[in-house]
C-alpha atoms as a PDB file:
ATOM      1  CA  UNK A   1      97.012 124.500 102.121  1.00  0.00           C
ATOM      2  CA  UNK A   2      95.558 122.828  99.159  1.00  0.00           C
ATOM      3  CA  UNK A   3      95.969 119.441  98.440  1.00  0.00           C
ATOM      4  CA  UNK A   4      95.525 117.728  95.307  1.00  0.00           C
ATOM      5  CA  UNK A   5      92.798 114.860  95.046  1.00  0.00           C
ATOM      6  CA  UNK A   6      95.245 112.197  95.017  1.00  0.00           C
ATOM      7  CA  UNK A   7      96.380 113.176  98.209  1.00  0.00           C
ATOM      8  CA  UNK A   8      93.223 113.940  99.654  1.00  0.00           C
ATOM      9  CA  UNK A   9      92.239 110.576  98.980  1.00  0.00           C
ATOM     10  CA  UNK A  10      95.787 108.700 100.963  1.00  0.00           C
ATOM     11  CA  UNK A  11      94.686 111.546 103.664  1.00  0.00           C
ATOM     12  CA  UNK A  12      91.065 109.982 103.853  1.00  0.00           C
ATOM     13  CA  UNK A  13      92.501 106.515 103.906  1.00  0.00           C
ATOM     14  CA  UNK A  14      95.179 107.407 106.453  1.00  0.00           C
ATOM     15  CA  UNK A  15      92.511 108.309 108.320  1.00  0.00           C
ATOM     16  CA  UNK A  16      89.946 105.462 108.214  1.00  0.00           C
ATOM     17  CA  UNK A  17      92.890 103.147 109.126  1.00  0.00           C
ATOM     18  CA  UNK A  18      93.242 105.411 112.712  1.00  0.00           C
ATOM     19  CA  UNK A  19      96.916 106.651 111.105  1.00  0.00           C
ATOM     20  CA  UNK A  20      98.026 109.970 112.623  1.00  0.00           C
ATOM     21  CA  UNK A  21     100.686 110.496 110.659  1.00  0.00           C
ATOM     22  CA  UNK A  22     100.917 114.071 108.389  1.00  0.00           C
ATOM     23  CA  UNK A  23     101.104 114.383 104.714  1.00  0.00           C
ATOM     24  CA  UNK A  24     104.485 116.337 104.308  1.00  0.00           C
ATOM     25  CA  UNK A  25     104.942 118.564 100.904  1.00  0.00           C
ATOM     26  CA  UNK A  26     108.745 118.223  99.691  1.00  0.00           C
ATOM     27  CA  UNK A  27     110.648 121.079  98.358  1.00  0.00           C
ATOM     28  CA  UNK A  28     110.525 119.590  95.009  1.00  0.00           C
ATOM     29  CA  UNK A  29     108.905 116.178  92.879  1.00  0.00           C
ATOM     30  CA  UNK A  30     110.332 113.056  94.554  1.00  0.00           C
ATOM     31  CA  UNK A  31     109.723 110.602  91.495  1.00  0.00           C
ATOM     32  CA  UNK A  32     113.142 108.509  92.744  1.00  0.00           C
ATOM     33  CA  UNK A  33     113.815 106.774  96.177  1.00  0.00           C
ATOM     34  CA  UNK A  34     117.219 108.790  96.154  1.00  0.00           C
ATOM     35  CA  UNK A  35     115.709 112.009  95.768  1.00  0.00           C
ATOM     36  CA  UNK A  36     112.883 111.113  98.153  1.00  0.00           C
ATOM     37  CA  UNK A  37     115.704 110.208 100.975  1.00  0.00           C
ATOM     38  CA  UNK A  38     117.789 113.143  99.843  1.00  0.00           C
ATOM     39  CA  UNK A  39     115.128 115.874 101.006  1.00  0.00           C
ATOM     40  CA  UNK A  40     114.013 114.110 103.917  1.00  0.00           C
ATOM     41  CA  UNK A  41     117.365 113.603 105.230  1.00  0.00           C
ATOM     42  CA  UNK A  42     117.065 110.095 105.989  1.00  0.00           C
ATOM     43  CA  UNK A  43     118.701 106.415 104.494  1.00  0.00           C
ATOM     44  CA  UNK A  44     117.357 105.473 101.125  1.00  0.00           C
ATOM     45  CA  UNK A  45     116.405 101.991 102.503  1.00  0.00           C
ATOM     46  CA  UNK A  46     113.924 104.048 104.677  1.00  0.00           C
ATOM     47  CA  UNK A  47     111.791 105.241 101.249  1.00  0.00           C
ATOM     48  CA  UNK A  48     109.031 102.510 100.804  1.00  0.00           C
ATOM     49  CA  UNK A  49     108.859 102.464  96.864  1.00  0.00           C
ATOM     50  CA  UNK A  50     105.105 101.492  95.695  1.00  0.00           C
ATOM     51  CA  UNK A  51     105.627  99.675  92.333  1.00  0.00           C
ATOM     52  CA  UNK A  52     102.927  98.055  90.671  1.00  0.00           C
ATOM     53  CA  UNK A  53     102.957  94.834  89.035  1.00  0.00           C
ATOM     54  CA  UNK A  54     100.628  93.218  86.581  1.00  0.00           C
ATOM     55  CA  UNK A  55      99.939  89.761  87.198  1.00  0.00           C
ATOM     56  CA  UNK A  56      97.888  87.961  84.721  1.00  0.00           C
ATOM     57  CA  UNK A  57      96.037  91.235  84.396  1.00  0.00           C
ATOM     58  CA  UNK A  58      95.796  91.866  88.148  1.00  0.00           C
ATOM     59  CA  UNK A  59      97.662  94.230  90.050  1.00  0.00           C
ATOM     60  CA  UNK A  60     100.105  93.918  93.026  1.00  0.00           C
ATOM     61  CA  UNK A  61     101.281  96.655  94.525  1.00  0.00           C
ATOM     62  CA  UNK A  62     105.254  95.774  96.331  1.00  0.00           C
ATOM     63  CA  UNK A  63     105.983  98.100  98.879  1.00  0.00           C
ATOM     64  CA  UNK A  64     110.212  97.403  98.547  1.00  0.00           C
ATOM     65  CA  UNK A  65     113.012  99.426 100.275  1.00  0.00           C
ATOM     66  CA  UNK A  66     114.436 102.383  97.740  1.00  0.00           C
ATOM     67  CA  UNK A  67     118.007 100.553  98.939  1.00  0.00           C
ATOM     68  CA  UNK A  68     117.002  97.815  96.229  1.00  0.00           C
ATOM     69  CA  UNK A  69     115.170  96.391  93.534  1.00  0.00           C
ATOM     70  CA  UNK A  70     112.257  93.831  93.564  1.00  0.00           C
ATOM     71  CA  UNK A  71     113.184  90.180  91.930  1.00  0.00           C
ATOM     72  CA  UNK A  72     110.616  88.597  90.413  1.00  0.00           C
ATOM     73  CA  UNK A  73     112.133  85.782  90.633  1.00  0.00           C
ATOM     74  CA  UNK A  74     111.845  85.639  94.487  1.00  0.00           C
ATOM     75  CA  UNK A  75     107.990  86.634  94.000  1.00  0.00           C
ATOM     76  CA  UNK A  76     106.701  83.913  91.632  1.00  0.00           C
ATOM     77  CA  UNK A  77     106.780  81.245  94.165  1.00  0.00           C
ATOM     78  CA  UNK A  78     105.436  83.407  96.773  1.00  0.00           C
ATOM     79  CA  UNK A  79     102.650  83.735  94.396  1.00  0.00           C
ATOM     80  CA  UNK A  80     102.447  80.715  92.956  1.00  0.00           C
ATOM     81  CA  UNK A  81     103.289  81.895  89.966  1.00  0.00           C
ATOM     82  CA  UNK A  82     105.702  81.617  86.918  1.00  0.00           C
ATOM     83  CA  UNK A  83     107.886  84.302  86.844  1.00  0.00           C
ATOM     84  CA  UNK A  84     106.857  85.453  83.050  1.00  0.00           C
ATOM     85  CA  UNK A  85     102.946  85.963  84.598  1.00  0.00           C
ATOM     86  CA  UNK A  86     104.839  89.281  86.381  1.00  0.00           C
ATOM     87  CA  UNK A  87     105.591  91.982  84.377  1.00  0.00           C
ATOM     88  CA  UNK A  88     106.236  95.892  85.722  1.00  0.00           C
ATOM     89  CA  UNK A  89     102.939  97.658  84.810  1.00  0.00           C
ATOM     90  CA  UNK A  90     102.703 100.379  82.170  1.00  0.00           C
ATOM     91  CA  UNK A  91     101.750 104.144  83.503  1.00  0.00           C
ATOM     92  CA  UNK A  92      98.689 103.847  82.397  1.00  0.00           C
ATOM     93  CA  UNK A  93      97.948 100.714  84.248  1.00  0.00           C
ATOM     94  CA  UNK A  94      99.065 101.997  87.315  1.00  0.00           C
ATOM     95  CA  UNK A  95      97.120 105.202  86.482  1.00  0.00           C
ATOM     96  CA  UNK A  96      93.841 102.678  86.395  1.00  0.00           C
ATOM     97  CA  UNK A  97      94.626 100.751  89.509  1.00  0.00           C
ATOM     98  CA  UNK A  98      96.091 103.429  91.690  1.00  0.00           C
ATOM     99  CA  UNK A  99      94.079 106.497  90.529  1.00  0.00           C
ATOM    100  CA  UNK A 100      98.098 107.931  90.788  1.00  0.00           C
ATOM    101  CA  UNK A 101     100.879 108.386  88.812  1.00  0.00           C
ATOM    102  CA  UNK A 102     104.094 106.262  88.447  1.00  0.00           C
ATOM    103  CA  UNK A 103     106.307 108.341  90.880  1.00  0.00           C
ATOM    104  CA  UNK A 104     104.028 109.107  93.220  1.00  0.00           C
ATOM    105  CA  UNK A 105     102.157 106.314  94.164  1.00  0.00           C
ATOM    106  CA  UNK A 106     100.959 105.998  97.440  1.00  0.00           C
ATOM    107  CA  UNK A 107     100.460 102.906  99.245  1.00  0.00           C
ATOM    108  CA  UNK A 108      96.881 103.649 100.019  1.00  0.00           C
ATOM    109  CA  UNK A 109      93.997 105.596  98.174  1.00  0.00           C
ATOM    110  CA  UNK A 110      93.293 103.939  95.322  1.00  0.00           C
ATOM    111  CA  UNK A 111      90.203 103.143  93.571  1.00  0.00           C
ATOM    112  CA  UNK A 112      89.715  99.785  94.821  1.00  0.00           C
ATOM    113  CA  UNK A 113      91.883  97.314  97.083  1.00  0.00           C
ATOM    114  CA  UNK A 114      94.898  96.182  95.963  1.00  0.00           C
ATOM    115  CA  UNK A 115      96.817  93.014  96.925  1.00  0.00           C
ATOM    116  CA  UNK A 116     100.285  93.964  98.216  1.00  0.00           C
ATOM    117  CA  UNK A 117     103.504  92.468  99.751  1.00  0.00           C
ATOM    118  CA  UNK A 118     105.844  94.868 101.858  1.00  0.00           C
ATOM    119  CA  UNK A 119     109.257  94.121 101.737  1.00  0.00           C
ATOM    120  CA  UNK A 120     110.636  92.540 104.997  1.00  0.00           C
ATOM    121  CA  UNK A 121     114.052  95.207 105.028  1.00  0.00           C
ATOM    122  CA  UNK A 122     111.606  98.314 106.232  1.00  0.00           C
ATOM    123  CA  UNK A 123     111.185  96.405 109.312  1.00  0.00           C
ATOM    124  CA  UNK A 124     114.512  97.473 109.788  1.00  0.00           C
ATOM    125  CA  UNK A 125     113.529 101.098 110.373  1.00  0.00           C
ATOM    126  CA  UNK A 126     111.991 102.807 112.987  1.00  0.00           C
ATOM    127  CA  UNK A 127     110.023 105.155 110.890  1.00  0.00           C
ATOM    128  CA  UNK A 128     109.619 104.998 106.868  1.00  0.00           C
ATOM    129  CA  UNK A 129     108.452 107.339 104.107  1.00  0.00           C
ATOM    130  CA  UNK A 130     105.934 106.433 101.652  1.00  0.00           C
ATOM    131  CA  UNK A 131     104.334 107.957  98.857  1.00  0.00           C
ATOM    132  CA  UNK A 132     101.185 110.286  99.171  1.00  0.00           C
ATOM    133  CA  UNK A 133      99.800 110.370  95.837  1.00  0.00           C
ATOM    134  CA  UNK A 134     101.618 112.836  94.429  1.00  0.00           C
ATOM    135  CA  UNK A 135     105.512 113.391  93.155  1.00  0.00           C
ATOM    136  CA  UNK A 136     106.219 115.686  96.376  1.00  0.00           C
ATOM    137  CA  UNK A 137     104.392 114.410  99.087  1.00  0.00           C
ATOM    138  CA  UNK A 138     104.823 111.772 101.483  1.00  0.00           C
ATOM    139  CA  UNK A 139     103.670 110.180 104.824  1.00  0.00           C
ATOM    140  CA  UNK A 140     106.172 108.693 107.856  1.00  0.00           C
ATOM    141  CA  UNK A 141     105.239 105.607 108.740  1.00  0.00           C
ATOM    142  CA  UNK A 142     106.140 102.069 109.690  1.00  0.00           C
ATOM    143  CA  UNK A 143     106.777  98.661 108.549  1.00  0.00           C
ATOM    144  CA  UNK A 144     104.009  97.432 110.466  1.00  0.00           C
ATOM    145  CA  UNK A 145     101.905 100.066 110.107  1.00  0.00           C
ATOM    146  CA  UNK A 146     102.300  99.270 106.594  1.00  0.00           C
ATOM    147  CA  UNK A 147     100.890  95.896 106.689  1.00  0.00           C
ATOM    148  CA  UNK A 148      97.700  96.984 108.536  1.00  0.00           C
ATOM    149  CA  UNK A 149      97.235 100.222 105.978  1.00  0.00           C
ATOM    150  CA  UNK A 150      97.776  97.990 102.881  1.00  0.00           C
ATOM    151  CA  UNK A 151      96.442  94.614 104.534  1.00  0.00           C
ATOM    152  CA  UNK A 152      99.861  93.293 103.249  1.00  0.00           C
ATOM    153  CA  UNK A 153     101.661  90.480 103.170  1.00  0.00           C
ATOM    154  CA  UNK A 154     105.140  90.811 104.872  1.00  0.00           C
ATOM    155  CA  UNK A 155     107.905  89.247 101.679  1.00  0.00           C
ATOM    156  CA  UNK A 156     111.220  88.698 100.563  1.00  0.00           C
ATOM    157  CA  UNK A 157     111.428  90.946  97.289  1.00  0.00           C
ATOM    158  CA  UNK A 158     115.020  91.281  96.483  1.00  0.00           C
ATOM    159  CA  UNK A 159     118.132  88.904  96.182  1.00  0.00           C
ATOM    160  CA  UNK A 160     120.377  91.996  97.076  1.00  0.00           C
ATOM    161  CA  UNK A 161     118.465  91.795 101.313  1.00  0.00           C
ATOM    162  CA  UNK A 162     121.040  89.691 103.330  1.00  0.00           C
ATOM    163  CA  UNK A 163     120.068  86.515 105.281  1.00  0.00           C
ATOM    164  CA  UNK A 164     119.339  87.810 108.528  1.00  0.00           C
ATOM    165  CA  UNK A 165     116.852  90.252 106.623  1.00  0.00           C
ATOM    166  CA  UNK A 166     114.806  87.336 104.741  1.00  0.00           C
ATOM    167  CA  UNK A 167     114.223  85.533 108.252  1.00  0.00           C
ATOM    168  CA  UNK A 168     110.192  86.883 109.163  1.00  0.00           C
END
């Protein structure tokens, strides 16, 4: 099978991190959480969405549940920043910092390291799906194998996550 470069580069990373996990094709493009969860047959909460942020320039990747969206409210202070420093990044800034394209960005494989928070909720999954680089692939994983892949920081990225879920 041929994979694209993006991919071959999460598959390289997956694999310098010890991961043995497979790079599964979808049917069809996954650019959406919902569609994502819809051809894998699992809950949308279970699709690890990897938005990039720009932050004074810099980029932070947020690894959030597809159940919900990411407050940047909620990540200023855990930044130590104001909230108008954090702005959604353009395509072509993700492009730059991801070496992949808003919709199917991975949470690995990118040009250089990227800072990145993973939202507390996957931990409520036994297995999540993450992007691979491209629209239609994706890797299973897990919340904690998240954090060692991305050397993330476990957060609180969405006032819609219930109490329980904000306790770390």
């Amino acid at each position: 099978m041929f994979l694209h470069e993006r991919v071959r580069r999460v598959r390289a990373a997956l694999d310098e991190h010890g991961a043995a996990t497979e790079i599964v094709e979808l049917p069809s493009p996954a650019p959406t959480a919902a569609a994502a969860a819809e051809q894998l047959g699992c809950p949308v909460g279970a699709i690890a969405n990897s938005l990039v942020f720009a932050v004074d320039g810099a980029p932070l990747l947020v690894l959030t549940s597809g159940a919900h969206r990411v407050d940047t409210r909620l990540l200023a202070p855990f930044l130590g920043v104001s909230r108008n420093r954090i702005r959604r990044a353009a395509p072509e800034f993700v492009l730059a910092a991801t070496g992949q394209e808003v919709g199917g960005v991975a949470p690995v494989g990118h040009p250089l390291p990227i800072r990145a928070l993973v939202d507390v909720t996957l931990s409520d999954y036994e297995h999540v799906w993450a992007g691979a680089g491209m629209h239609h692939s994706v890797f299973r994983t897990s919340f904690t194998e998240l954090l060692t892949l991305t050397g993330g920081e476990p957060a609180v990225v969405s006032s819609e996550q219930t109490p329980s879920k904000q306790v770390l």
